[in-house]
N, C-alpha and C. Protein backbone atom coordinates (compact mmCIF):
# COMPACT_ATOMS: atom_id res chain seq x y z
N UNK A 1 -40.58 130.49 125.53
CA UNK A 1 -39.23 130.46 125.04
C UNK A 1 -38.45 131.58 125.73
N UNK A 2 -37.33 131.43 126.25
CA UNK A 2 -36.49 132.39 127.08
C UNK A 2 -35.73 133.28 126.23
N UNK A 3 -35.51 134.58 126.70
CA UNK A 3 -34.75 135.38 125.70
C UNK A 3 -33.66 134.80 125.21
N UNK A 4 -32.69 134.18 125.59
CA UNK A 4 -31.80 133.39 125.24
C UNK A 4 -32.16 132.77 124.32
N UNK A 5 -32.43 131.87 124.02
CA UNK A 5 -33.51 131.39 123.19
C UNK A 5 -33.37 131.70 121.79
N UNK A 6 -34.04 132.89 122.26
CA UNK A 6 -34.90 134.02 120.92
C UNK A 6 -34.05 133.97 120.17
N UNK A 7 -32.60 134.91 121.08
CA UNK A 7 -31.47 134.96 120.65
C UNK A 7 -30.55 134.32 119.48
N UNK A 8 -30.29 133.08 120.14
CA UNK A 8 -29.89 131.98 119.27
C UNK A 8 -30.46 132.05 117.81
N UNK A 9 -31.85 131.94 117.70
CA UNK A 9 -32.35 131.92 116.85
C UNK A 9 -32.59 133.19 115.75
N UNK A 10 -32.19 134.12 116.36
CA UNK A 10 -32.06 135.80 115.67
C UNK A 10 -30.56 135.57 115.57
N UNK A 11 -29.78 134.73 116.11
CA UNK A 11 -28.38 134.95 115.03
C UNK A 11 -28.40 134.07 113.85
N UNK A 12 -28.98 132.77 113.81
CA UNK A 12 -28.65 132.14 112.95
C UNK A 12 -29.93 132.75 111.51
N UNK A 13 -30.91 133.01 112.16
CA UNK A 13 -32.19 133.91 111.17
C UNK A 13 -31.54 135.25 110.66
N UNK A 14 -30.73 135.72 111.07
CA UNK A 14 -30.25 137.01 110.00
C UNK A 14 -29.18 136.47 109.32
N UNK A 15 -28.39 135.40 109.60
CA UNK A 15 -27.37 135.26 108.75
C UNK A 15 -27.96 134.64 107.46
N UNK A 16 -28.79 133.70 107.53
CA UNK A 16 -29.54 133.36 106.62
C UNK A 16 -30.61 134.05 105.61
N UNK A 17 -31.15 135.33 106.43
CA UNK A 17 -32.08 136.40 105.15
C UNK A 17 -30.81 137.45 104.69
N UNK A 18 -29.64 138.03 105.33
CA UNK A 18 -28.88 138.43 104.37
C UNK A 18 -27.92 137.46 103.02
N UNK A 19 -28.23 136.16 103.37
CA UNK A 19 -27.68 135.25 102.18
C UNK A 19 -28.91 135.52 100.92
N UNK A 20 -30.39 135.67 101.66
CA UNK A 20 -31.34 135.54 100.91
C UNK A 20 -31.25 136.67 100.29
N UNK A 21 -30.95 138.13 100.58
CA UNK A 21 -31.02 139.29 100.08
C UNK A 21 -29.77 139.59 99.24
N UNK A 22 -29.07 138.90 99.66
CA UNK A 22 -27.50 139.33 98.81
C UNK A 22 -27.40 137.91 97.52
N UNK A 23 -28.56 137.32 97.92
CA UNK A 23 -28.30 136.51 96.40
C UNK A 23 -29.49 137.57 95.17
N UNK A 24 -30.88 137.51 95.97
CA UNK A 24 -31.70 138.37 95.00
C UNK A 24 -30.67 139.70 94.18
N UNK A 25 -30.16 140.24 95.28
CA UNK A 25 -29.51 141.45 94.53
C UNK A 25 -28.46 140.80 93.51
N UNK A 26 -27.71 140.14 94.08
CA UNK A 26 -26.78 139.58 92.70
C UNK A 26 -27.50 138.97 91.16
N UNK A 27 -28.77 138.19 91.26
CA UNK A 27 -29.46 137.92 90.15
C UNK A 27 -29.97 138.88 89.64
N UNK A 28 -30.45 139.85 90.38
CA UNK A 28 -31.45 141.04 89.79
C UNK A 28 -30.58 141.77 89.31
N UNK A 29 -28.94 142.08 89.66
CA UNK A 29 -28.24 143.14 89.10
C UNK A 29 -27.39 142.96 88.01
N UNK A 30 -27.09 141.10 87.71
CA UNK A 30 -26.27 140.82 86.56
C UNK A 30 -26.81 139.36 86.60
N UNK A 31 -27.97 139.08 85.56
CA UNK A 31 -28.09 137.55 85.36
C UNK A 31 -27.73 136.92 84.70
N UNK A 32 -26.52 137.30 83.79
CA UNK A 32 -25.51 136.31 83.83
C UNK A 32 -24.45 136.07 84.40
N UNK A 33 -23.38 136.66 85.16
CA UNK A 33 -22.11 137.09 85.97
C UNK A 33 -22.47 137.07 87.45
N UNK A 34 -23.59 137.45 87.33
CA UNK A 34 -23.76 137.55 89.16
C UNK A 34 -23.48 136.56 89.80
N UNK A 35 -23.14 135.33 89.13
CA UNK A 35 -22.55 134.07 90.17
C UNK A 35 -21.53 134.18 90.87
N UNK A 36 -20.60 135.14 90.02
CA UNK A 36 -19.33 135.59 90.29
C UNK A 36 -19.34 136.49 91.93
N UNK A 37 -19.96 137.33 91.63
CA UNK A 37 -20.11 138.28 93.11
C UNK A 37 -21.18 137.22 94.11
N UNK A 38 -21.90 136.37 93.71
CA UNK A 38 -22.19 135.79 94.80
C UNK A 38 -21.06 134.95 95.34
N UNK A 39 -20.76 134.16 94.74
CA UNK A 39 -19.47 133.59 95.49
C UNK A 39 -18.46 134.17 96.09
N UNK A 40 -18.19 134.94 95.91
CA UNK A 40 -17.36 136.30 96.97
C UNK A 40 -17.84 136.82 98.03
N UNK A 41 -19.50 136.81 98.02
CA UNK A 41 -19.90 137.28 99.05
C UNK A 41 -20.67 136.01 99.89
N UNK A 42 -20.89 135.03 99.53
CA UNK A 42 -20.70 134.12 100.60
C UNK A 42 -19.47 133.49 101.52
N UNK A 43 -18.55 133.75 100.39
CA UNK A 43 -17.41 133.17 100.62
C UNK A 43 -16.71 134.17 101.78
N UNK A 44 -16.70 135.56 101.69
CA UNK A 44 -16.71 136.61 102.89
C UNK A 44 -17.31 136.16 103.83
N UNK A 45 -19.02 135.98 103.59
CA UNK A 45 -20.09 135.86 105.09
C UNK A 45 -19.26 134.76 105.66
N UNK A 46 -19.01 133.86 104.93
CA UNK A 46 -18.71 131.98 105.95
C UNK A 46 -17.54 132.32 106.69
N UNK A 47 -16.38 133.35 105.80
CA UNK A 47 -15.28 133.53 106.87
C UNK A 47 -15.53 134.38 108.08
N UNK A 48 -15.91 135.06 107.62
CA UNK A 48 -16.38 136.36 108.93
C UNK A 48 -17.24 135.31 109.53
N UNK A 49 -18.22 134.68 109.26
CA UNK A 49 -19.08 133.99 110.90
C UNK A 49 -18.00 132.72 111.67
N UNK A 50 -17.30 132.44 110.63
CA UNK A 50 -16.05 131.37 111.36
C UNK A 50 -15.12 132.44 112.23
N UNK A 51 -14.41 133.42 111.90
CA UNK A 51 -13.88 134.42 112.33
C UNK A 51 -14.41 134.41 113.99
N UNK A 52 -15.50 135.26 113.28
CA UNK A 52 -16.39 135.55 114.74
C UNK A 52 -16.83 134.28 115.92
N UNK A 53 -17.29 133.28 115.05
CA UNK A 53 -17.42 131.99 115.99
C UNK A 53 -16.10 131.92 116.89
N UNK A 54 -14.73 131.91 116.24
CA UNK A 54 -13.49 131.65 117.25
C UNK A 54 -13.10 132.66 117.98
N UNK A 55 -13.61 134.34 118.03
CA UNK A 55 -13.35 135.07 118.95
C UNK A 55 -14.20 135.11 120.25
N UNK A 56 -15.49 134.53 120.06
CA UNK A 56 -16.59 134.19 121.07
C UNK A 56 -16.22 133.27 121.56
N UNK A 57 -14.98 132.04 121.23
CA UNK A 57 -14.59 131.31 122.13
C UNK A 57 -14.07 132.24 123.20
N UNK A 58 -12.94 133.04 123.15
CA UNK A 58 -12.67 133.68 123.92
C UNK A 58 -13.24 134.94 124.98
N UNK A 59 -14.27 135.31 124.34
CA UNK A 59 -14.88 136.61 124.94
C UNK A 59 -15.80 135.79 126.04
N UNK A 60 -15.65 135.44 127.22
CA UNK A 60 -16.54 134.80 128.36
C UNK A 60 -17.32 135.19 128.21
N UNK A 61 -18.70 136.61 127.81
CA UNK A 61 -20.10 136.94 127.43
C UNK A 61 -20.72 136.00 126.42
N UNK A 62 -19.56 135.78 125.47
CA UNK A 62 -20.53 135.07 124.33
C UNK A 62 -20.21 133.97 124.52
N UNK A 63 -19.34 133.03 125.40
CA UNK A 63 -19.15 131.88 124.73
C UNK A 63 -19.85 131.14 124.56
N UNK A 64 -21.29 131.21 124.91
CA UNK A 64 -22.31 130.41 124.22
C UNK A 64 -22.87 130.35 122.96
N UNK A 65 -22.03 131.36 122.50
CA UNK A 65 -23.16 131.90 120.97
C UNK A 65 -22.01 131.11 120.14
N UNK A 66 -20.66 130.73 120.77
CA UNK A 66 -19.77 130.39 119.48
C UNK A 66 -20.40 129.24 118.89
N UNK A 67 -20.91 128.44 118.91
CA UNK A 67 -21.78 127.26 118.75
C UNK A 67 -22.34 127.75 117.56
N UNK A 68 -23.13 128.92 117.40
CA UNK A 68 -24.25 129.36 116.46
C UNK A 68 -23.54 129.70 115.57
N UNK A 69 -22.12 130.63 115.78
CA UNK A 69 -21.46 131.35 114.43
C UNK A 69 -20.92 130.21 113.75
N UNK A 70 -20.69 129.28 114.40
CA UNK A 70 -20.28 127.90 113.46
C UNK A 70 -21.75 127.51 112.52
N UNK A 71 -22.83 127.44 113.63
CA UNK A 71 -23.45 126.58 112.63
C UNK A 71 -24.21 127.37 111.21
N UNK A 72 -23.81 129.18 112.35
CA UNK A 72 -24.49 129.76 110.50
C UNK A 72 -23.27 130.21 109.71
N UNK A 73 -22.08 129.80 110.01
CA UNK A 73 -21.21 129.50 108.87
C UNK A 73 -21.43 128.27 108.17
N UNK A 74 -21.96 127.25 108.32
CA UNK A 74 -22.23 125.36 107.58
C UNK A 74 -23.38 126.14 106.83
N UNK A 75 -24.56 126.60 107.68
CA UNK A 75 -25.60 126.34 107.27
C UNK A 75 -25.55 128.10 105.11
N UNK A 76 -24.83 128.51 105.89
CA UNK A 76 -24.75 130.02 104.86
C UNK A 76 -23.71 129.09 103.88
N UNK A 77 -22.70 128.57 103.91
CA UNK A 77 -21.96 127.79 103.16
C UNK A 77 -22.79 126.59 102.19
N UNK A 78 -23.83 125.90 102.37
CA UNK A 78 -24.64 125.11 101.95
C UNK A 78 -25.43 125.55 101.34
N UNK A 79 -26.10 126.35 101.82
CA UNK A 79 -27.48 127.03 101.34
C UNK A 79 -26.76 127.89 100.32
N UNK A 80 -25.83 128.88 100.48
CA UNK A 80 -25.00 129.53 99.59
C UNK A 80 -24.35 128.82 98.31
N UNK A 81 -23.60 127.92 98.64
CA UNK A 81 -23.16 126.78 97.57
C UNK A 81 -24.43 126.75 96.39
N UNK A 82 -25.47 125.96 97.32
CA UNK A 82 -26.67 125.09 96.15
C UNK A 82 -27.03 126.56 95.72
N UNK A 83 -27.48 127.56 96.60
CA UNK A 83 -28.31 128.96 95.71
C UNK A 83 -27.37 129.11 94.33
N UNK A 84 -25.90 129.32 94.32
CA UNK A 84 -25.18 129.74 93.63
C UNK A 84 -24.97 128.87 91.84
N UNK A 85 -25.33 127.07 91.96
CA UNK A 85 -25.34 126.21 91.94
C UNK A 85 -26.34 126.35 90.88
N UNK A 86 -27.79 126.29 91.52
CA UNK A 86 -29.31 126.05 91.21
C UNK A 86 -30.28 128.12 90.28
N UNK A 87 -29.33 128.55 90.88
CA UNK A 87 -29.68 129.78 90.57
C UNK A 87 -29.51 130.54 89.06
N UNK A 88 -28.38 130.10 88.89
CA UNK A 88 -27.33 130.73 87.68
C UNK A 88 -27.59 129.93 86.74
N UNK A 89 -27.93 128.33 86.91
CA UNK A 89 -27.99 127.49 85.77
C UNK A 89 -29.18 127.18 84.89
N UNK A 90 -30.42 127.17 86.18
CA UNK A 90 -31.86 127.36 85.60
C UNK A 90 -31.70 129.02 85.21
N UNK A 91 -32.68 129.32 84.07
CA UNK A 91 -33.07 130.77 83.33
C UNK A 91 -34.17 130.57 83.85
N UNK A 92 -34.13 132.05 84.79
CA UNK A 92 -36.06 131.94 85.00
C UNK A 92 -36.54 133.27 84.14
């Protein structure tokens, strides 16, 4: 696999374990309300990786990566949605 590659896959893999870490902390710190701050803070991550996806159109170094900040804005928006969704409603 070529560093490039790797790459790709280390952007869309951290956007996805800080969704994973910033939901644990929201359940662990208020399990009832914490739905509230999760949705704010996904709702931040998806703009900021859309953000960032449309300035990598422009920056000629990245314009390959704009592809990825899109897709880990869908993929953090989804996964974020159902966590928020599936999380808050089951009592574990």
């Amino acid at each position: 696999m070529s560093e490039i590659q790797k790459l790709n896959y280390k952007i869309v893999g951290f956007n996805l374990l800080a969704v994973v870490i910033y939901s644990l902390i929201c359940r662990v710190a208020d399990s009832k309300d914490g739905w509230g701050a999760l949705m704010i803070l996904i709702g931040l991550h998806v703009f900021i990786c859309l953000i960032w996806s449309f300035v990598c159109i422009f920056i000629q170094q990245y314009k390959r990566q704009s592809g990825l900040w899109l897709l880990s804005a869908l993929l953090v928006l989804i996964i974020g949605f159902s966590t928020c969704v599936t999380v808050f409603t089951i009592r574990i």
